[in-house]
PDB file of N, CA and C in Angstrom:
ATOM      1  N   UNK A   1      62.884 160.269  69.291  1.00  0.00           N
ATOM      2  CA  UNK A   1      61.948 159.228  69.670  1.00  0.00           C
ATOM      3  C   UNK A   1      60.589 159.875  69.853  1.00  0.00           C
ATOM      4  N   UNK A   2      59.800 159.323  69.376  1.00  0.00           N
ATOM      5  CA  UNK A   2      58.645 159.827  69.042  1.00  0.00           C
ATOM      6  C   UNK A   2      57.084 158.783  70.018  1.00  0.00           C
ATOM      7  N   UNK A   3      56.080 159.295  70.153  1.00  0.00           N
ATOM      8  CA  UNK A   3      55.272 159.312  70.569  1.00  0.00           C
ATOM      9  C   UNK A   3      54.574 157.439  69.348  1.00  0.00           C
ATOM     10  N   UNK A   4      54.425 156.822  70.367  1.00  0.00           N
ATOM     11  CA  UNK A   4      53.622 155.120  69.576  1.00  0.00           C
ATOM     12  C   UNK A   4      54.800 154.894  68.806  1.00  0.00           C
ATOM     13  N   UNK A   5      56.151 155.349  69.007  1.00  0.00           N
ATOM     14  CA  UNK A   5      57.803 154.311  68.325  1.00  0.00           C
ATOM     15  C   UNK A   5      57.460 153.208  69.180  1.00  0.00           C
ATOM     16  N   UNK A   6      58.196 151.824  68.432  1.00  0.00           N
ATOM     17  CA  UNK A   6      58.348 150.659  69.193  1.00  0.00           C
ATOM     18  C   UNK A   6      59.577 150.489  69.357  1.00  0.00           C
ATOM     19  N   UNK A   7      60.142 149.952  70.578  1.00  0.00           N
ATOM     20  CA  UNK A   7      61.401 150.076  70.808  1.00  0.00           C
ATOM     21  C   UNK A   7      61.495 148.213  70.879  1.00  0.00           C
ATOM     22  N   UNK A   8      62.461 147.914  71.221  1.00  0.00           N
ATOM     23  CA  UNK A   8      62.687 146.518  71.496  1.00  0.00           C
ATOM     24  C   UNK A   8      63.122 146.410  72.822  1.00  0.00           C
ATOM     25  N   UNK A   9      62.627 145.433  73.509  1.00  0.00           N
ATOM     26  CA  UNK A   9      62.877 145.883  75.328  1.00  0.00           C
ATOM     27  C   UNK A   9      63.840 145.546  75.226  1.00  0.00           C
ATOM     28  N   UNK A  10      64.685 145.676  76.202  1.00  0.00           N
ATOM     29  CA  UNK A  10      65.716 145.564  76.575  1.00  0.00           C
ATOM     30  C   UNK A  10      66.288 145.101  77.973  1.00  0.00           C
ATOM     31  N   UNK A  11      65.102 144.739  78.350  1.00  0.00           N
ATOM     32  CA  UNK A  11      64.308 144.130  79.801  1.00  0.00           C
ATOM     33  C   UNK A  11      64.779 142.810  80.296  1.00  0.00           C
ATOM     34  N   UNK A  12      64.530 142.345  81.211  1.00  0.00           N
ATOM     35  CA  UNK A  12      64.888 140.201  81.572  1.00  0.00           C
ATOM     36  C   UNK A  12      63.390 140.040  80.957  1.00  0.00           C
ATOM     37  N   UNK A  13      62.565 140.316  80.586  1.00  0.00           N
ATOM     38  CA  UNK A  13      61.542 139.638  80.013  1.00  0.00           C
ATOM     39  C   UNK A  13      61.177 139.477  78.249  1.00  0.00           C
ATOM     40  N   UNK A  14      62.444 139.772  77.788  1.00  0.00           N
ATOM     41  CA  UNK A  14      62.497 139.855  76.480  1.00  0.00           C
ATOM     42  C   UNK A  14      61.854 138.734  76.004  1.00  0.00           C
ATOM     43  N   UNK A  15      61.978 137.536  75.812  1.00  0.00           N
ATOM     44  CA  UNK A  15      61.020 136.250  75.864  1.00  0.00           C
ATOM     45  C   UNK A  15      60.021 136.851  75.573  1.00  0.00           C
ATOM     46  N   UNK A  16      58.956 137.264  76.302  1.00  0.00           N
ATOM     47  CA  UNK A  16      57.625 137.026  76.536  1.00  0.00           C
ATOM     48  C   UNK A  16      57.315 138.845  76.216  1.00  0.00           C
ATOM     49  N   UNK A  17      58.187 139.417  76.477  1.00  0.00           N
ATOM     50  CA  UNK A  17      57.783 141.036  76.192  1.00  0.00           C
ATOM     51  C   UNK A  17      58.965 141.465  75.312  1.00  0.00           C
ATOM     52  N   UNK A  18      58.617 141.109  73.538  1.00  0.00           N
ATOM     53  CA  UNK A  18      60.079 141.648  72.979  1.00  0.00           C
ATOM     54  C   UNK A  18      59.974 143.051  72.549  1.00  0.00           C
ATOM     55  N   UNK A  19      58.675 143.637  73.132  1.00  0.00           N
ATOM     56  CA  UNK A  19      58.751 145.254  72.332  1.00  0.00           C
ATOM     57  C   UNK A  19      57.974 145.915  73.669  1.00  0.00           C
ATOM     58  N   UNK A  20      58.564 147.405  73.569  1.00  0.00           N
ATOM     59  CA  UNK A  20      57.102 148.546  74.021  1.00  0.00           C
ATOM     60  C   UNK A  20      57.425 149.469  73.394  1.00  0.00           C
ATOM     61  N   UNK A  21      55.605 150.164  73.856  1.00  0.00           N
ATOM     62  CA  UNK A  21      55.652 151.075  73.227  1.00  0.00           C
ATOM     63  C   UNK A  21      55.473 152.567  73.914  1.00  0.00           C
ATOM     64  N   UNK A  22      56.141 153.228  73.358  1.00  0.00           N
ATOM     65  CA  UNK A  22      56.183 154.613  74.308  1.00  0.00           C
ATOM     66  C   UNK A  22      54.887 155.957  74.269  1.00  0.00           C
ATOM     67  N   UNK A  23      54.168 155.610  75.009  1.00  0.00           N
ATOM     68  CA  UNK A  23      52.981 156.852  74.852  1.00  0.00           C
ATOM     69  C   UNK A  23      52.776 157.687  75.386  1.00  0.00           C
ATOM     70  N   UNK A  24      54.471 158.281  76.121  1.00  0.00           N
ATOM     71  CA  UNK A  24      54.470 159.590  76.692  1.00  0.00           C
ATOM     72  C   UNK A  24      54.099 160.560  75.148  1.00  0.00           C
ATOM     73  N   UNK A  25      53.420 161.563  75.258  1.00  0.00           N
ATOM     74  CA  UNK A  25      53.217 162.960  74.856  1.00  0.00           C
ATOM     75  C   UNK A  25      54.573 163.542  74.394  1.00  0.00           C
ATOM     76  N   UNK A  26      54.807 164.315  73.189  1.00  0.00           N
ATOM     77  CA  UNK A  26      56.168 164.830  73.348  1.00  0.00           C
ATOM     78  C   UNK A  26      56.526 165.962  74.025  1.00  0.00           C
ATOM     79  N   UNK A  27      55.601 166.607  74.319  1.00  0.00           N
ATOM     80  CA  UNK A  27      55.393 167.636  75.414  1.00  0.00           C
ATOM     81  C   UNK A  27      56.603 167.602  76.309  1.00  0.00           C
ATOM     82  N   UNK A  28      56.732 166.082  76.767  1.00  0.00           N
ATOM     83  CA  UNK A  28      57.476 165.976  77.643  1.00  0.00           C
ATOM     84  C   UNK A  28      58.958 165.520  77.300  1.00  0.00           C
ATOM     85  N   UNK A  29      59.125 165.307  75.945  1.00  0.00           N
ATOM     86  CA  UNK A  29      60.469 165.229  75.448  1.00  0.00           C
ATOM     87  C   UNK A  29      62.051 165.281  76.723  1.00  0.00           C
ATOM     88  N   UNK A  30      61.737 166.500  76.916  1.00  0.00           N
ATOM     89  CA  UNK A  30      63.064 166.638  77.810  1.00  0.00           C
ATOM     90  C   UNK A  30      63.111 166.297  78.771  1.00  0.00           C
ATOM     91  N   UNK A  31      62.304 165.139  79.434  1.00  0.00           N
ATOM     92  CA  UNK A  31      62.383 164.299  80.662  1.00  0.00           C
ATOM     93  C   UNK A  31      63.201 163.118  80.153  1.00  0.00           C
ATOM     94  N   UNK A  32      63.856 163.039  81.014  1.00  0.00           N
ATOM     95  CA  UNK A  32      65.286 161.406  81.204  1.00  0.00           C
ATOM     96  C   UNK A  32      64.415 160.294  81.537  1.00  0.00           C
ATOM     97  N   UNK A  33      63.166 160.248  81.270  1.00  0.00           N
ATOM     98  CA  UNK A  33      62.254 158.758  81.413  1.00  0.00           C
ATOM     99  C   UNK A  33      60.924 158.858  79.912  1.00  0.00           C
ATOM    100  N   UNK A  34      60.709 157.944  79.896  1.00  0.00           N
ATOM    101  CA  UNK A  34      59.340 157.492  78.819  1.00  0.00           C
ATOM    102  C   UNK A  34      58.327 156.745  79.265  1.00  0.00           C
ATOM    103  N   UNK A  35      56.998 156.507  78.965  1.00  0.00           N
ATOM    104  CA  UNK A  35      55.959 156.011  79.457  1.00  0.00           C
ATOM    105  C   UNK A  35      55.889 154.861  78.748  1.00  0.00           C
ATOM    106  N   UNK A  36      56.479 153.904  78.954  1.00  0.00           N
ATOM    107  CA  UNK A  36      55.956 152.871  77.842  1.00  0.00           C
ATOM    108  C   UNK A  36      54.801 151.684  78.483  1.00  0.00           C
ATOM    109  N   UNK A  37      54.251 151.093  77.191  1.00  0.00           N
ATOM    110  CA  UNK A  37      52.802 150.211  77.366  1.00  0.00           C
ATOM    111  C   UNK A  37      54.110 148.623  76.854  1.00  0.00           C
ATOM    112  N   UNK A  38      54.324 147.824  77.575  1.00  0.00           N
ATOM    113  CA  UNK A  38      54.458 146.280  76.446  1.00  0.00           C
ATOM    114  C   UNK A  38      53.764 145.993  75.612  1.00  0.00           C
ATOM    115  N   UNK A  39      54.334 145.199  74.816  1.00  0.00           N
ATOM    116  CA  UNK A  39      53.904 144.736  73.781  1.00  0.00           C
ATOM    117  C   UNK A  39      54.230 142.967  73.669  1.00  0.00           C
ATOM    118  N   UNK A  40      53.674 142.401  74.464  1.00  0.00           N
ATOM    119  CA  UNK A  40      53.550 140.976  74.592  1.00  0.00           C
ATOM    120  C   UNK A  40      52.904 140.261  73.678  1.00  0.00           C
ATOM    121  N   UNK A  41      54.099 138.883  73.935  1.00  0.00           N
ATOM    122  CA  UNK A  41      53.430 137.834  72.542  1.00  0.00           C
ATOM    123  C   UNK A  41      52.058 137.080  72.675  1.00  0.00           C
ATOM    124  N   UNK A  42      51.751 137.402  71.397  1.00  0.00           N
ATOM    125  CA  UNK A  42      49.940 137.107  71.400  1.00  0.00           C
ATOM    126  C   UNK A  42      49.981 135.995  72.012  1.00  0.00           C
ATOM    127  N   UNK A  43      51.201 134.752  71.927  1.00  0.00           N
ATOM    128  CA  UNK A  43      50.816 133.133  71.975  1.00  0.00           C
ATOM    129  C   UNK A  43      50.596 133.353  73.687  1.00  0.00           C
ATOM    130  N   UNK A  44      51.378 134.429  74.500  1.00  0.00           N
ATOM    131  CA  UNK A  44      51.481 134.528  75.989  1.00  0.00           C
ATOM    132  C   UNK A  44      50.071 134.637  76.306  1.00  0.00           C
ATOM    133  N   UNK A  45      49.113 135.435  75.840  1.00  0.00           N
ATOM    134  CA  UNK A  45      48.169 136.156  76.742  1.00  0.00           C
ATOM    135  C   UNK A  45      46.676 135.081  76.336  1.00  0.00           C
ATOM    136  N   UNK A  46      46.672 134.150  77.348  1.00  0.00           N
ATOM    137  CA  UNK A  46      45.410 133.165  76.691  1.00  0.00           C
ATOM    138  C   UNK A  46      44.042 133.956  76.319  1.00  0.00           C
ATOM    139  N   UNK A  47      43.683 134.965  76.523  1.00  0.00           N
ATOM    140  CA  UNK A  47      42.311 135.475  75.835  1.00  0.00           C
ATOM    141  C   UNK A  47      42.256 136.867  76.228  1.00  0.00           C
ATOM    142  N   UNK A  48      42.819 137.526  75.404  1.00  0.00           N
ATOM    143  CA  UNK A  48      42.968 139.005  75.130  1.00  0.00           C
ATOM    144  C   UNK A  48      41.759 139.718  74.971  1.00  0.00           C
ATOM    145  N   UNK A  49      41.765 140.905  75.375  1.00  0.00           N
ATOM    146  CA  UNK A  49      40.107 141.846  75.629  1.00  0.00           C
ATOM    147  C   UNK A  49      40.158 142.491  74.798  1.00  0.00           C
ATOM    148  N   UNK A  50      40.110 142.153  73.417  1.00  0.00           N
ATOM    149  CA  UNK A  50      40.200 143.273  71.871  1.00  0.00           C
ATOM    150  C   UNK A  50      40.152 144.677  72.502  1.00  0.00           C
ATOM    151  N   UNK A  51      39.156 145.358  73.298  1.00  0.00           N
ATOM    152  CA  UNK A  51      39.692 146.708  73.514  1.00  0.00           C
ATOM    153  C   UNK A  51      40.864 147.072  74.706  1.00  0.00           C
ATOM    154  N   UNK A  52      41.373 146.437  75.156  1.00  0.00           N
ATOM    155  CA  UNK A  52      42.032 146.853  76.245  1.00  0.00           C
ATOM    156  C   UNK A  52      43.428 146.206  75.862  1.00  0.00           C
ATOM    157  N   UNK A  53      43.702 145.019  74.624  1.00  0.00           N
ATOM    158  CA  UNK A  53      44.679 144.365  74.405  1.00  0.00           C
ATOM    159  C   UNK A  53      44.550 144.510  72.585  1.00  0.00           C
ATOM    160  N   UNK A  54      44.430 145.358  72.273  1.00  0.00           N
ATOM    161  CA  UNK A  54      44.100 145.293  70.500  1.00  0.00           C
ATOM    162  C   UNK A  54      45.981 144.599  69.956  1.00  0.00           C
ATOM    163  N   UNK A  55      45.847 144.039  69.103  1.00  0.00           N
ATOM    164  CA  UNK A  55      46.499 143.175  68.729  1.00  0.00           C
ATOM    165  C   UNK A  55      47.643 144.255  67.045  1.00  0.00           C
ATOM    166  N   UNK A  56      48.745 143.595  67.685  1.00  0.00           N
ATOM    167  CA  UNK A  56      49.362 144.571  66.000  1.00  0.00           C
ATOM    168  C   UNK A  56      50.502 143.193  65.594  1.00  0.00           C
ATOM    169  N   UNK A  57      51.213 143.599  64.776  1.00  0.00           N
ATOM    170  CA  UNK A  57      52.591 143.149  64.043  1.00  0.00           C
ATOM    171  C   UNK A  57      53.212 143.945  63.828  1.00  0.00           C
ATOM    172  N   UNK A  58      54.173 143.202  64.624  1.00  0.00           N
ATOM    173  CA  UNK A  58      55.630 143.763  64.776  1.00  0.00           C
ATOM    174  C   UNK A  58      56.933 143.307  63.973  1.00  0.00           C
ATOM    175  N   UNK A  59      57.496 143.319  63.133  1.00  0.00           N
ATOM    176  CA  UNK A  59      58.700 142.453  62.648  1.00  0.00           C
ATOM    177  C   UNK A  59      58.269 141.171  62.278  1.00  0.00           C
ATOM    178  N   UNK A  60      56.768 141.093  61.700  1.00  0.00           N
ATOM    179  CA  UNK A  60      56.548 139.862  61.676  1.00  0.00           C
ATOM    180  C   UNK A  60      55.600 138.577  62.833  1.00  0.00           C
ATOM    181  N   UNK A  61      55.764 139.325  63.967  1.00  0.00           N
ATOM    182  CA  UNK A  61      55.599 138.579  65.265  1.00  0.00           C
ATOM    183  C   UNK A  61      54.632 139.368  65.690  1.00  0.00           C
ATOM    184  N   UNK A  62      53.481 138.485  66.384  1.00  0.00           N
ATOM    185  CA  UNK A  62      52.142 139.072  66.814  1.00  0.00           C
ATOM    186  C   UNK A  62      51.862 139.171  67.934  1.00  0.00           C
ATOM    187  N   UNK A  63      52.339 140.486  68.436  1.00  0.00           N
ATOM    188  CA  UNK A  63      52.033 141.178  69.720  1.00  0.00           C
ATOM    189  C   UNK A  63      50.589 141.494  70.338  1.00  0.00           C
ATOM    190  N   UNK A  64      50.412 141.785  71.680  1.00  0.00           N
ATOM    191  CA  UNK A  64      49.474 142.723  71.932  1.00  0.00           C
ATOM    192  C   UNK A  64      49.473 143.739  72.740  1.00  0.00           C
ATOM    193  N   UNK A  65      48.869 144.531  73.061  1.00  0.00           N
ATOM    194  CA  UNK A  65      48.917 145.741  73.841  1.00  0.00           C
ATOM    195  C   UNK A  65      48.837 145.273  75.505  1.00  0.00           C
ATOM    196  N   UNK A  66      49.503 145.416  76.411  1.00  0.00           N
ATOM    197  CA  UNK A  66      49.030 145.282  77.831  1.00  0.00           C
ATOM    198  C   UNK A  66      49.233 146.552  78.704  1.00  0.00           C
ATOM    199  N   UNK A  67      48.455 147.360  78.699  1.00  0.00           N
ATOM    200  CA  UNK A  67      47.970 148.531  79.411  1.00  0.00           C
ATOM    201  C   UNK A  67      48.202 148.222  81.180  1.00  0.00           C
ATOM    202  N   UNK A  68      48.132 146.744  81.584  1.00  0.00           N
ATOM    203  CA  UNK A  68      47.793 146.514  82.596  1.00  0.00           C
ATOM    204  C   UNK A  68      49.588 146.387  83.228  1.00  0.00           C
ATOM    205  N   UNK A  69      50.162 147.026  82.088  1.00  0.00           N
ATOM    206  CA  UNK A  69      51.830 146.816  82.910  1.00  0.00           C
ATOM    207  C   UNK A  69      52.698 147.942  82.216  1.00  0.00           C
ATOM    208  N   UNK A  70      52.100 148.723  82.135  1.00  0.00           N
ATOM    209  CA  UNK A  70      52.401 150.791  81.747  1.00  0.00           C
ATOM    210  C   UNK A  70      53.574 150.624  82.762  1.00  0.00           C
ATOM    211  N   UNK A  71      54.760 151.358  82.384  1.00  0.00           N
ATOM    212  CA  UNK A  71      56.025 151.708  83.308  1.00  0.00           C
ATOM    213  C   UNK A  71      56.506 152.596  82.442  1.00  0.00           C
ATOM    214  N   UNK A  72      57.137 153.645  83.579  1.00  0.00           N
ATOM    215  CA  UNK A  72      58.455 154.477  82.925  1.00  0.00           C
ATOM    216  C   UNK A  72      59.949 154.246  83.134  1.00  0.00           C
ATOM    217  N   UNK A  73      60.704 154.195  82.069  1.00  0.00           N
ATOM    218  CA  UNK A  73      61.866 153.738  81.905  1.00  0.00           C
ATOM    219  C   UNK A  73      62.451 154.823  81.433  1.00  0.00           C
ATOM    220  N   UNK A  74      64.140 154.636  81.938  1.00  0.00           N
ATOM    221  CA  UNK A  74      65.045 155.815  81.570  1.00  0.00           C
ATOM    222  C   UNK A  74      65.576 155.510  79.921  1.00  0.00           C
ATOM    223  N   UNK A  75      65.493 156.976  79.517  1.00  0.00           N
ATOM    224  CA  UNK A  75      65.848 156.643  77.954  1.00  0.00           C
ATOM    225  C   UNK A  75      66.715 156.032  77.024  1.00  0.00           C
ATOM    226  N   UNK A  76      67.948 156.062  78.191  1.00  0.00           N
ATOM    227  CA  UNK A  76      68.684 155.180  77.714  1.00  0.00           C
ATOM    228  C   UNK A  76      68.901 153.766  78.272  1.00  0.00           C
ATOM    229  N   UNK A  77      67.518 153.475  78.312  1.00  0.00           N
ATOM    230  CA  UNK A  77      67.326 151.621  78.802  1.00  0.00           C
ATOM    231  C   UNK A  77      66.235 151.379  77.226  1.00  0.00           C
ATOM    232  N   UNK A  78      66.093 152.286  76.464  1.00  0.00           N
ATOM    233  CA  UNK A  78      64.889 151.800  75.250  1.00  0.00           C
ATOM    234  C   UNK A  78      66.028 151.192  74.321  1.00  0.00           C
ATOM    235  N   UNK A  79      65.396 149.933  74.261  1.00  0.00           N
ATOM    236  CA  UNK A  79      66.137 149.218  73.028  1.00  0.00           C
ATOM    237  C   UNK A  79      66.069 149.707  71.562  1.00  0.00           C
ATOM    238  N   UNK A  80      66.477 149.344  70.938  1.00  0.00           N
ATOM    239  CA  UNK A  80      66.338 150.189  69.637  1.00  0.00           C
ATOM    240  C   UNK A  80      65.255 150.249  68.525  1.00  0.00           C
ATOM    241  N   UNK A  81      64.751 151.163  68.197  1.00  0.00           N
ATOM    242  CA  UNK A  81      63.704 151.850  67.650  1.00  0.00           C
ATOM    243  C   UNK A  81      63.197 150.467  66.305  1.00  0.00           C
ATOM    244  N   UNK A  82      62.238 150.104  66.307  1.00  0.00           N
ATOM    245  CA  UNK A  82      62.123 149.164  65.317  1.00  0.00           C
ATOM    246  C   UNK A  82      61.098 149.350  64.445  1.00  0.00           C
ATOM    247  N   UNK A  83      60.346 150.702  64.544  1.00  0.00           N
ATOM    248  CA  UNK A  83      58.754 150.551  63.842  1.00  0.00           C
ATOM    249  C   UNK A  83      58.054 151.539  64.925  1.00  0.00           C
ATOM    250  N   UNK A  84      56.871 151.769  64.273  1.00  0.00           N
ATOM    251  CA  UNK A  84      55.666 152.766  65.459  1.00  0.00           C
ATOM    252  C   UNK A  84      54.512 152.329  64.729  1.00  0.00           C
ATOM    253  N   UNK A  85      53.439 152.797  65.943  1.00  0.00           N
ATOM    254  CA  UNK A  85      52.260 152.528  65.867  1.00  0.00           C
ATOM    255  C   UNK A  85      51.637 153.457  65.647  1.00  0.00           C
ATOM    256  N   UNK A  86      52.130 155.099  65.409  1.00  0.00           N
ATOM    257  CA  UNK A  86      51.396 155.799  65.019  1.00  0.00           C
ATOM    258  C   UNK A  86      50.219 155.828  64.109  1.00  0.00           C
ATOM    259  N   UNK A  87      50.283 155.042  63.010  1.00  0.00           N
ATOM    260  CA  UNK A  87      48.667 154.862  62.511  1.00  0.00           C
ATOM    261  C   UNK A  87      47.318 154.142  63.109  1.00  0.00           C
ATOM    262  N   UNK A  88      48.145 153.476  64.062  1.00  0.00           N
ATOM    263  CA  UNK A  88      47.384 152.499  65.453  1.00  0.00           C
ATOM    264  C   UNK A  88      46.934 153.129  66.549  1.00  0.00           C
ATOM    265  N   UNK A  89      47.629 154.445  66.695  1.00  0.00           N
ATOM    266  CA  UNK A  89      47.072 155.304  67.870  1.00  0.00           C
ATOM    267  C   UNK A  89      46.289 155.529  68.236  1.00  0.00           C
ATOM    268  N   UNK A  90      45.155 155.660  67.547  1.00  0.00           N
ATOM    269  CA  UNK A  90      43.575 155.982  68.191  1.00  0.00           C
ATOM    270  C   UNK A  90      43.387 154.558  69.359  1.00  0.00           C
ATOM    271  N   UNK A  91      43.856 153.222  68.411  1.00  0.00           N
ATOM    272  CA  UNK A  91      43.808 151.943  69.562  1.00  0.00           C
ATOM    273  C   UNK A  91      44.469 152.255  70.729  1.00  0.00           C
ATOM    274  N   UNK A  92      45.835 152.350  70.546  1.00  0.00           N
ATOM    275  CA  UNK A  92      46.317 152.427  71.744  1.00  0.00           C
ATOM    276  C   UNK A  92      45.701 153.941  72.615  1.00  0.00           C
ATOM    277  N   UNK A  93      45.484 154.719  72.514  1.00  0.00           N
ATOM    278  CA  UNK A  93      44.525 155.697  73.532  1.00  0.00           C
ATOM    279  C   UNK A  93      43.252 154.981  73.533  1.00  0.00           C
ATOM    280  N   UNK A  94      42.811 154.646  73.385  1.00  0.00           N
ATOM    281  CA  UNK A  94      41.388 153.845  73.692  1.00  0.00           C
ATOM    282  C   UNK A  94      41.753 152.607  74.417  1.00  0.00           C
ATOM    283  N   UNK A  95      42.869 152.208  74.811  1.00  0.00           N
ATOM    284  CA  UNK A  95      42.843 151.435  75.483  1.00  0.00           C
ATOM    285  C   UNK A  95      43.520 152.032  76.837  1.00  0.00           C
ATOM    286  N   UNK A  96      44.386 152.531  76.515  1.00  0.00           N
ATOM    287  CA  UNK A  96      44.751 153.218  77.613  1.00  0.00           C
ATOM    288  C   UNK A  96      43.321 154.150  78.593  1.00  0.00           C
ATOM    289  N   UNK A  97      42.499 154.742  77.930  1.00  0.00           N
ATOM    290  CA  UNK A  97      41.446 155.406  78.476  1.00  0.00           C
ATOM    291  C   UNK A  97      40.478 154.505  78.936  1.00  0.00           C
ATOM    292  N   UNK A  98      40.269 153.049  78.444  1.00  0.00           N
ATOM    293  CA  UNK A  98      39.441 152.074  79.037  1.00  0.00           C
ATOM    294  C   UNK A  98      40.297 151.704  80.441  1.00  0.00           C
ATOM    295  N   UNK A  99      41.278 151.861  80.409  1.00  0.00           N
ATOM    296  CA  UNK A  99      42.460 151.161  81.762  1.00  0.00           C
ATOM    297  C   UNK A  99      41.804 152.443  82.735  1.00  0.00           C
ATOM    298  N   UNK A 100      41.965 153.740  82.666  1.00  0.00           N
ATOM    299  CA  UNK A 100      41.521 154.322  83.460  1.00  0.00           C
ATOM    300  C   UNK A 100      40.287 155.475  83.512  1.00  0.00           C
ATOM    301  N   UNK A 101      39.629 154.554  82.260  1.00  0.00           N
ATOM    302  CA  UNK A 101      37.943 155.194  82.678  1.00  0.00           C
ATOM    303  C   UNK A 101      37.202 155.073  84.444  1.00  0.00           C
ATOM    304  N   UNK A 102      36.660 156.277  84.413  1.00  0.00           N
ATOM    305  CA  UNK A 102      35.609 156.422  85.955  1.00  0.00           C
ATOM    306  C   UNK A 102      34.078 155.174  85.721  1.00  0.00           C
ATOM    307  N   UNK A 103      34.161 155.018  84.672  1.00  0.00           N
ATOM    308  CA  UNK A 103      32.925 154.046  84.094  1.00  0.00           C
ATOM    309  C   UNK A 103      32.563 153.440  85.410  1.00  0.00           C
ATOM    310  N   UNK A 104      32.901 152.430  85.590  1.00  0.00           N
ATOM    311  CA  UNK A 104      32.764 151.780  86.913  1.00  0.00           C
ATOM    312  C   UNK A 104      33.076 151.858  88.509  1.00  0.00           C
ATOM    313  N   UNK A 105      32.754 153.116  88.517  1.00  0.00           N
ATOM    314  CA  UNK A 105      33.423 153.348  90.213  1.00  0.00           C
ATOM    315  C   UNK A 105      32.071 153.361  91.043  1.00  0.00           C
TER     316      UNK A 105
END
């Protein structure tokens, strides 16, 4: 499992959050948890912040990024591997770095 894989949650919020995505570092590989970002359905989020929620497709179905609900989960709670965002990555770190830029303190 690799660094921006999409997994399929495996969560009670499958509905409304059917994917995340994992943006732990592999650095950390041999830890029994992952960092994942959701990946919520576009129709859920009434007006998404293009940089902080950049928008992808998934299986067809149009997700977005929510930075604002980052959790780590044990590895064997990741649903199964469906796709990555690795060519999307620069988005997803730029959003993640807007979530915790000093910009405004």
């Amino acid at each position: 499992m690799g660094q921006f894989d999409v997994h399929r949650n495996s969560g009670p919020q499958q509905a409304v959050i059917p994917y995340v995505v994992v943006v732990q570092s592999s650095r950390f590989d041999s830890a029994r948890r992952r960092v994942v970002i959701p990946l919520v359905l576009r129709s859920a989020v009434p007006s998404p912040d293009p940089s902080l929620n950049p928008g992808f497709d998934v299986e067809g179905r149009k997700v977005v990024l929510n930075p604002l609900q980052i959790v780590s989960i044990a590895v064997d709670r990741l649903g199964k591997r469906v796709g990555s965002l690795k060519n999307d990555g620069d988005r997803v770190i730029a959003a993640i770095d807007l979530l915790i830029t000093r910009a405004w303190d």
